[in-house]
PDB file of N, CA and C in Angstrom:
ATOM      1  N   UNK A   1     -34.038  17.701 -13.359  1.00  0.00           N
ATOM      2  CA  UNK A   1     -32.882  16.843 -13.524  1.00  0.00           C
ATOM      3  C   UNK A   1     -31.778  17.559 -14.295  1.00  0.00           C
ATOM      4  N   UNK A   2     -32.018  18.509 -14.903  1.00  0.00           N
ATOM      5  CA  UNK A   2     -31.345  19.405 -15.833  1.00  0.00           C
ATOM      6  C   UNK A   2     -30.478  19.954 -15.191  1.00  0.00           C
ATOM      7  N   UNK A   3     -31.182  20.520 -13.915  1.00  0.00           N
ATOM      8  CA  UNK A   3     -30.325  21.794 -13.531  1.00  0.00           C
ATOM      9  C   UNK A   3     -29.145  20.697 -12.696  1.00  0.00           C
ATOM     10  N   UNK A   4     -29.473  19.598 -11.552  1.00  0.00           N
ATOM     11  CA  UNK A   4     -28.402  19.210 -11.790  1.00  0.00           C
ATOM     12  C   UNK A   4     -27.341  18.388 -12.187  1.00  0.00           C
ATOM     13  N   UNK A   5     -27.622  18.091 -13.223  1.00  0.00           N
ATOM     14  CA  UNK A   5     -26.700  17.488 -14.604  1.00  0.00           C
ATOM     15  C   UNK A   5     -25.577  18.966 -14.578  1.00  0.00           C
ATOM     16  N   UNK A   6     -26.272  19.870 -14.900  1.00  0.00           N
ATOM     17  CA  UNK A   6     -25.440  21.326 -14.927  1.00  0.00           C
ATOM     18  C   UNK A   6     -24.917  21.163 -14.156  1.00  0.00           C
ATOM     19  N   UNK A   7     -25.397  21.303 -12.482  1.00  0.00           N
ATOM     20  CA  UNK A   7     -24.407  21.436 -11.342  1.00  0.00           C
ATOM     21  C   UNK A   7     -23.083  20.485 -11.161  1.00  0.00           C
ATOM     22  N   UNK A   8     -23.485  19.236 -11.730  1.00  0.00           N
ATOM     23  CA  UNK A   8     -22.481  18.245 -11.451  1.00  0.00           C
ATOM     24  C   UNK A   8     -21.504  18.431 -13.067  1.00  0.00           C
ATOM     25  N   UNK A   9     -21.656  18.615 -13.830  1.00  0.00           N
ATOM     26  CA  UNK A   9     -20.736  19.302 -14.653  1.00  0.00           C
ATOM     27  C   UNK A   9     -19.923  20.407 -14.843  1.00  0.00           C
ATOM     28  N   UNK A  10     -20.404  21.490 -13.549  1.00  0.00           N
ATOM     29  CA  UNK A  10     -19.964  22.770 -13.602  1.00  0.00           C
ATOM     30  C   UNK A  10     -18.703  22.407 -12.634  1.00  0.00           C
ATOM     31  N   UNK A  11     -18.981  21.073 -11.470  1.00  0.00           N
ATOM     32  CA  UNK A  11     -18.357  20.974 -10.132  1.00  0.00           C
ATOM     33  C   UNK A  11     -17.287  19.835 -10.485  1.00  0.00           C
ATOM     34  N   UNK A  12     -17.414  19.271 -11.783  1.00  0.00           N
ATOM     35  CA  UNK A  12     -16.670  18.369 -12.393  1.00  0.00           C
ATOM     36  C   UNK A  12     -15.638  19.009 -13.374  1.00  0.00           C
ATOM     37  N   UNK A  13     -15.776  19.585 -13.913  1.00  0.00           N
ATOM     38  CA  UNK A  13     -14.832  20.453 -14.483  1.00  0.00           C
ATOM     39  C   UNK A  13     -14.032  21.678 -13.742  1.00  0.00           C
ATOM     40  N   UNK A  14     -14.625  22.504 -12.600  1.00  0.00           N
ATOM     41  CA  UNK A  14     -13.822  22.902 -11.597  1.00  0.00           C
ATOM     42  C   UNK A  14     -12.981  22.282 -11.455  1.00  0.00           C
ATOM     43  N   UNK A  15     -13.573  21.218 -10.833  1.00  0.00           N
ATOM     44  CA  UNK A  15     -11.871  19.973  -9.978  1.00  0.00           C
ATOM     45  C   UNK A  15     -11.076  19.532 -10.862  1.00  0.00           C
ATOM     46  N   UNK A  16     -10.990  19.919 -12.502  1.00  0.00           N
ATOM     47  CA  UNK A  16      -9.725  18.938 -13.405  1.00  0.00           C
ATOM     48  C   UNK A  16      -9.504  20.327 -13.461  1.00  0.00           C
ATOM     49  N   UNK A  17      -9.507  21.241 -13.081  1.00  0.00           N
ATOM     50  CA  UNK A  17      -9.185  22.699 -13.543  1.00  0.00           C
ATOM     51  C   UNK A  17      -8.088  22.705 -12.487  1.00  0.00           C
ATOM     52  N   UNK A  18      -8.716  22.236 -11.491  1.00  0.00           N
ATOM     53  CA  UNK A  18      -7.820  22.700  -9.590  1.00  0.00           C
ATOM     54  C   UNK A  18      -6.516  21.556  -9.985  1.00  0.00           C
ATOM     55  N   UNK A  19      -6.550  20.823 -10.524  1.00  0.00           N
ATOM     56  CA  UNK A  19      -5.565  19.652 -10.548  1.00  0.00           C
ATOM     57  C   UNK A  19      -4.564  19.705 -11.150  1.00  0.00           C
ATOM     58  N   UNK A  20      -4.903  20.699 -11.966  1.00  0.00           N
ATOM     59  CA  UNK A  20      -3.737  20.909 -13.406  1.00  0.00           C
ATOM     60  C   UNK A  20      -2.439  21.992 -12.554  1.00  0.00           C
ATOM     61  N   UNK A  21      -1.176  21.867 -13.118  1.00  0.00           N
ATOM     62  CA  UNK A  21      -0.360  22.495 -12.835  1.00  0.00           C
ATOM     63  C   UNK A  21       1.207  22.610 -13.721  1.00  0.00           C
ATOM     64  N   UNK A  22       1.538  23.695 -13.664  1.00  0.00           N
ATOM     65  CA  UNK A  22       2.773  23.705 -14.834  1.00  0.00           C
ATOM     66  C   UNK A  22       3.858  24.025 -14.108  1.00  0.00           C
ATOM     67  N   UNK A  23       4.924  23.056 -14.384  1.00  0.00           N
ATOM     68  CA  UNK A  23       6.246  23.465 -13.085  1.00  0.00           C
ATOM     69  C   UNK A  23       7.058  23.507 -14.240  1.00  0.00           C
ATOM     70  N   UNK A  24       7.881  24.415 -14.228  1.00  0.00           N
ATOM     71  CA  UNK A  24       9.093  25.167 -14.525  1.00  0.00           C
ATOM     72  C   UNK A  24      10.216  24.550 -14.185  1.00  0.00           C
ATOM     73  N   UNK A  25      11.237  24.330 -15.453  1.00  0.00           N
ATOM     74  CA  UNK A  25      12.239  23.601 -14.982  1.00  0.00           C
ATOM     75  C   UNK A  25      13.245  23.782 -13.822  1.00  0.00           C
ATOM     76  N   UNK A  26      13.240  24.927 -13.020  1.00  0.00           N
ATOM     77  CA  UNK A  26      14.197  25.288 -12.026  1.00  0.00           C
ATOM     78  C   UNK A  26      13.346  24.619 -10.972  1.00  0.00           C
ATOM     79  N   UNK A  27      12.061  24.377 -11.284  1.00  0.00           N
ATOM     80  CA  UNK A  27      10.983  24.249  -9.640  1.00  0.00           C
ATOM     81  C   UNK A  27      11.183  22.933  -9.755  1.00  0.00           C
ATOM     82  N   UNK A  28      11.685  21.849 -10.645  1.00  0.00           N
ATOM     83  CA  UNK A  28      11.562  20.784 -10.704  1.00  0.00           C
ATOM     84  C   UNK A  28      12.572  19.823  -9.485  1.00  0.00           C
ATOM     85  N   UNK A  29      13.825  20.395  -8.859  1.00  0.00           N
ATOM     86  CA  UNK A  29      14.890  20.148  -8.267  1.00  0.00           C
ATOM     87  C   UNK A  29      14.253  20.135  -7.045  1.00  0.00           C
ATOM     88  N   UNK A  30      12.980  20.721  -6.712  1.00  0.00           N
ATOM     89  CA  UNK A  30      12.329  21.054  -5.282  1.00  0.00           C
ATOM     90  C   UNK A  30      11.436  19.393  -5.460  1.00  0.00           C
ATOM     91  N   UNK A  31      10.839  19.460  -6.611  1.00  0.00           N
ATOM     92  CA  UNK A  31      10.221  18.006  -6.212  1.00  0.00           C
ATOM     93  C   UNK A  31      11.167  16.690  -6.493  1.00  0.00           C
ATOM     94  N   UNK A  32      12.344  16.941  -6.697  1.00  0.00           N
ATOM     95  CA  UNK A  32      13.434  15.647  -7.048  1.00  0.00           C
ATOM     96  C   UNK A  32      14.360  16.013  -5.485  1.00  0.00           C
ATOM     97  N   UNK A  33      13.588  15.812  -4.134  1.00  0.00           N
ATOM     98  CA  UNK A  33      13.910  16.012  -2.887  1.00  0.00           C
ATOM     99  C   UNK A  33      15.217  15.152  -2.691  1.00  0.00           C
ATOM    100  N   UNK A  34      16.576  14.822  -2.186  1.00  0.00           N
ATOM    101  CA  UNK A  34      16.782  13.644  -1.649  1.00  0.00           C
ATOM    102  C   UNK A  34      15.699  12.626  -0.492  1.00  0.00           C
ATOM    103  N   UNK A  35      15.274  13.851  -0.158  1.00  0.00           N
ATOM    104  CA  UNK A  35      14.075  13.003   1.235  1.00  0.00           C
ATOM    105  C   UNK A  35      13.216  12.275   0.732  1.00  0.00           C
ATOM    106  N   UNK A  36      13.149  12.331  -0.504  1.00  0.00           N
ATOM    107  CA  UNK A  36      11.698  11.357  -1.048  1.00  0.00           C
ATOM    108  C   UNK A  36      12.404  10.175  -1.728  1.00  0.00           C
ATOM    109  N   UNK A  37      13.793  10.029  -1.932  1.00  0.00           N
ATOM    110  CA  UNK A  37      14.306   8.536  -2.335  1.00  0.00           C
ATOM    111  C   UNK A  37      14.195   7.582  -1.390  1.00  0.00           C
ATOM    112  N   UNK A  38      14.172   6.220  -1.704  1.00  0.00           N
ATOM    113  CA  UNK A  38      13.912   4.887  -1.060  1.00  0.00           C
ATOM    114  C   UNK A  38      15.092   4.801  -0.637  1.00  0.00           C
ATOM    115  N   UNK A  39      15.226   4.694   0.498  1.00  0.00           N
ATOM    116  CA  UNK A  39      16.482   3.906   0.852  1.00  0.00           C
ATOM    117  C   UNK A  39      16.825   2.620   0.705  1.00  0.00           C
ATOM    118  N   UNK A  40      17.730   1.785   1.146  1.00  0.00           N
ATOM    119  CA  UNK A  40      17.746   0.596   1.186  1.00  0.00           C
ATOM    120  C   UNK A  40      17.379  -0.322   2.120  1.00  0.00           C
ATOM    121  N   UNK A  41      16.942   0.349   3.553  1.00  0.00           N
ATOM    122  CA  UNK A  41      16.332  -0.700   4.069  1.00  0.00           C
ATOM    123  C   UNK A  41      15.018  -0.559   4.057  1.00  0.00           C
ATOM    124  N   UNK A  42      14.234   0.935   3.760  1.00  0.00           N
ATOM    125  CA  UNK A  42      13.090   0.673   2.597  1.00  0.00           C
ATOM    126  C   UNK A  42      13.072  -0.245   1.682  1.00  0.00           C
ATOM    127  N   UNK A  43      13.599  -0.692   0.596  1.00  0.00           N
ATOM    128  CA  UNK A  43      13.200  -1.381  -0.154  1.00  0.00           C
ATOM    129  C   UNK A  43      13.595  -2.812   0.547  1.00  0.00           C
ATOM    130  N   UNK A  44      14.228  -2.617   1.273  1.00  0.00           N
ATOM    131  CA  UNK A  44      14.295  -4.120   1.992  1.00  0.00           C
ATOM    132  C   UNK A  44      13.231  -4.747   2.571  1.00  0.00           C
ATOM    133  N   UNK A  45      12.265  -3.664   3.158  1.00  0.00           N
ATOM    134  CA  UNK A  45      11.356  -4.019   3.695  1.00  0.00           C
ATOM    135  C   UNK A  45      10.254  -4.030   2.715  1.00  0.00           C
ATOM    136  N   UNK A  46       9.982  -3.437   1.709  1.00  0.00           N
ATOM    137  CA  UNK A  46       8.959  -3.578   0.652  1.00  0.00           C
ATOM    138  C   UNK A  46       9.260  -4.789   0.261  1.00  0.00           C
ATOM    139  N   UNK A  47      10.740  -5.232   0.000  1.00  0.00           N
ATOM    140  CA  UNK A  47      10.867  -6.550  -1.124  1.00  0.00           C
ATOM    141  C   UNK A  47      10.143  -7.901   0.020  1.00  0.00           C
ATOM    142  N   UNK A  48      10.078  -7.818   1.571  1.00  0.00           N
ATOM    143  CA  UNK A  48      10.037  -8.519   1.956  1.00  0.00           C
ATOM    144  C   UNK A  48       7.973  -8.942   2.546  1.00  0.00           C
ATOM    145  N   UNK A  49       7.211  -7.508   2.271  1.00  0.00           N
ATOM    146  CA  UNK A  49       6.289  -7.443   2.279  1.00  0.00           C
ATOM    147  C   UNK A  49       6.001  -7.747   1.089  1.00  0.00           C
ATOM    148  N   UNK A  50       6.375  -7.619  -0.252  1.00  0.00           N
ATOM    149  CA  UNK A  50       5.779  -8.213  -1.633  1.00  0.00           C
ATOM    150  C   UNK A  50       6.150  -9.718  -1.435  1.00  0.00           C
ATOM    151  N   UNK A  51       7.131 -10.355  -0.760  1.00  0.00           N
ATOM    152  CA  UNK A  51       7.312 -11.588  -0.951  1.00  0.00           C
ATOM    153  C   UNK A  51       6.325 -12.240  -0.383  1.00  0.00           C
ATOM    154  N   UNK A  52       5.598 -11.722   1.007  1.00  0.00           N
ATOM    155  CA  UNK A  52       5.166 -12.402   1.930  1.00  0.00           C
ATOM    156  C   UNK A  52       3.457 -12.572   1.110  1.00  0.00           C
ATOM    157  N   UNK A  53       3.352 -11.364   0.289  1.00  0.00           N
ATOM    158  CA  UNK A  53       1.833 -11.186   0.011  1.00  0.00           C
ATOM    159  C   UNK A  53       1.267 -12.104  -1.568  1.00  0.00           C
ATOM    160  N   UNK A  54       2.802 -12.290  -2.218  1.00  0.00           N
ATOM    161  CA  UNK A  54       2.548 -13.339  -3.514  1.00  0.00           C
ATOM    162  C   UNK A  54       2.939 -14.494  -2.928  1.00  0.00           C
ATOM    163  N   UNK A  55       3.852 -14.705  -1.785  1.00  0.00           N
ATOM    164  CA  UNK A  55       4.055 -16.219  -1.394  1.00  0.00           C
ATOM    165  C   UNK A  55       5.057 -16.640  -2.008  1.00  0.00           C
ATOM    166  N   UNK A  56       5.981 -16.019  -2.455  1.00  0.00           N
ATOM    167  CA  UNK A  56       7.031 -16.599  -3.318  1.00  0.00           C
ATOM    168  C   UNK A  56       8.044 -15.884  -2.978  1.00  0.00           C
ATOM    169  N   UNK A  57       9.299 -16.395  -2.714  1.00  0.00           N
ATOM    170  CA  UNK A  57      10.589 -15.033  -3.384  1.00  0.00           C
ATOM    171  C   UNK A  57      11.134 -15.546  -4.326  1.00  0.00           C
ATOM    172  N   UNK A  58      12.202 -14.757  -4.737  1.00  0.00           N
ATOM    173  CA  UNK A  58      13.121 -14.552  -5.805  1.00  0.00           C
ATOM    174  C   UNK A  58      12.438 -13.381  -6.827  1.00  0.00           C
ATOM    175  N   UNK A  59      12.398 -14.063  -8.268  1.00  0.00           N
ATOM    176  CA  UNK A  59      12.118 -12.692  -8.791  1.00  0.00           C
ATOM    177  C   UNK A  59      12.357 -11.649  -8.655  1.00  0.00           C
ATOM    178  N   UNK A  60      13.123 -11.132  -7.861  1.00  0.00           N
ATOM    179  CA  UNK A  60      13.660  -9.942  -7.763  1.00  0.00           C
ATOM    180  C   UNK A  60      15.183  -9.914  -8.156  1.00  0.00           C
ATOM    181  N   UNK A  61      15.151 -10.634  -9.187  1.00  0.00           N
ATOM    182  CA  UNK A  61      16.851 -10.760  -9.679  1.00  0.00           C
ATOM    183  C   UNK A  61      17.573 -11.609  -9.356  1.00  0.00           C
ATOM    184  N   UNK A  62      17.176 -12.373  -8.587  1.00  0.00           N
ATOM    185  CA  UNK A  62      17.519 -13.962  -8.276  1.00  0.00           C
ATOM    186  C   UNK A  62      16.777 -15.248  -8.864  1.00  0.00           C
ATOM    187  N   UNK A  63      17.270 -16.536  -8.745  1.00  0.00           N
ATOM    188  CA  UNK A  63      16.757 -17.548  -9.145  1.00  0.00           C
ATOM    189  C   UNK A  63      15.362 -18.179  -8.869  1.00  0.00           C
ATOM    190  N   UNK A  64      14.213 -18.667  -9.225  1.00  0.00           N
ATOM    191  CA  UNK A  64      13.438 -18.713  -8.970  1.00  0.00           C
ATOM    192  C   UNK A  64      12.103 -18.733  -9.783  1.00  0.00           C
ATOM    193  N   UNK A  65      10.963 -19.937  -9.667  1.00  0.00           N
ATOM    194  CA  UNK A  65       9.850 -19.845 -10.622  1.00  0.00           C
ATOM    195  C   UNK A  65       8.636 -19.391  -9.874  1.00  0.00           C
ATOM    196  N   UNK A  66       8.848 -18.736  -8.744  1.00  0.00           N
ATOM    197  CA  UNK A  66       7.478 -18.463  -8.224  1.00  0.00           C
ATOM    198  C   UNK A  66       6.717 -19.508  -7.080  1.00  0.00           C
ATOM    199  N   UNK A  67       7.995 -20.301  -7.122  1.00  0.00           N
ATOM    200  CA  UNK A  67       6.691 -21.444  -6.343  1.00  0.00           C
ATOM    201  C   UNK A  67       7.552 -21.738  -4.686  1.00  0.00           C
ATOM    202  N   UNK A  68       8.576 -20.681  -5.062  1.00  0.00           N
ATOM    203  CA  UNK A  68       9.390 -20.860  -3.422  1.00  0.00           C
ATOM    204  C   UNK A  68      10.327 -21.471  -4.069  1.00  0.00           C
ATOM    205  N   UNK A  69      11.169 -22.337  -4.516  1.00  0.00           N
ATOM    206  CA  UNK A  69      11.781 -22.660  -4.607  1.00  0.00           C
ATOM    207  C   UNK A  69      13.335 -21.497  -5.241  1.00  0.00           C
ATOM    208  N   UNK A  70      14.220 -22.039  -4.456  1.00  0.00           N
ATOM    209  CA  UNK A  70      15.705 -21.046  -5.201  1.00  0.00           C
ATOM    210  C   UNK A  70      16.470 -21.632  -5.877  1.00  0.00           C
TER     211      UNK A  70
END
């Protein structure tokens, strides 16, 4: 049981090793893409899939207690 306790500790600490990474402030402009912002009829469509899945709108900066009502 020893040996693999070892194995699964040796293969567990590999993978937080593989995960780690240090980006440099010039490399940072590559992951701040324009292509990866939400647009607006993205969030149009998220606001309208969160409404449908709590059952309520508003809350999103409009009037409203949650129970449907505006």
């Amino acid at each position: 049981m020893k040996r693999y306790a070892r194995w699964f500790w040796v293969i567990g600490v590999t993978q937080l090793l593989m995960g780690c990474a240090t980006v440099k402030p010039y490399e940072k402009e590559n992951l701040a893409d324009p292509i990866m912002t939400i647009s607006a009829d993205e969030a149009l469509r998220e606001l309208k899939w969160l409404e449908a899945r709590e059952g309520s709108t508003g809350g999103a900066g409009g009037a409203g207690g949650g129970c449907g009502c505006k």
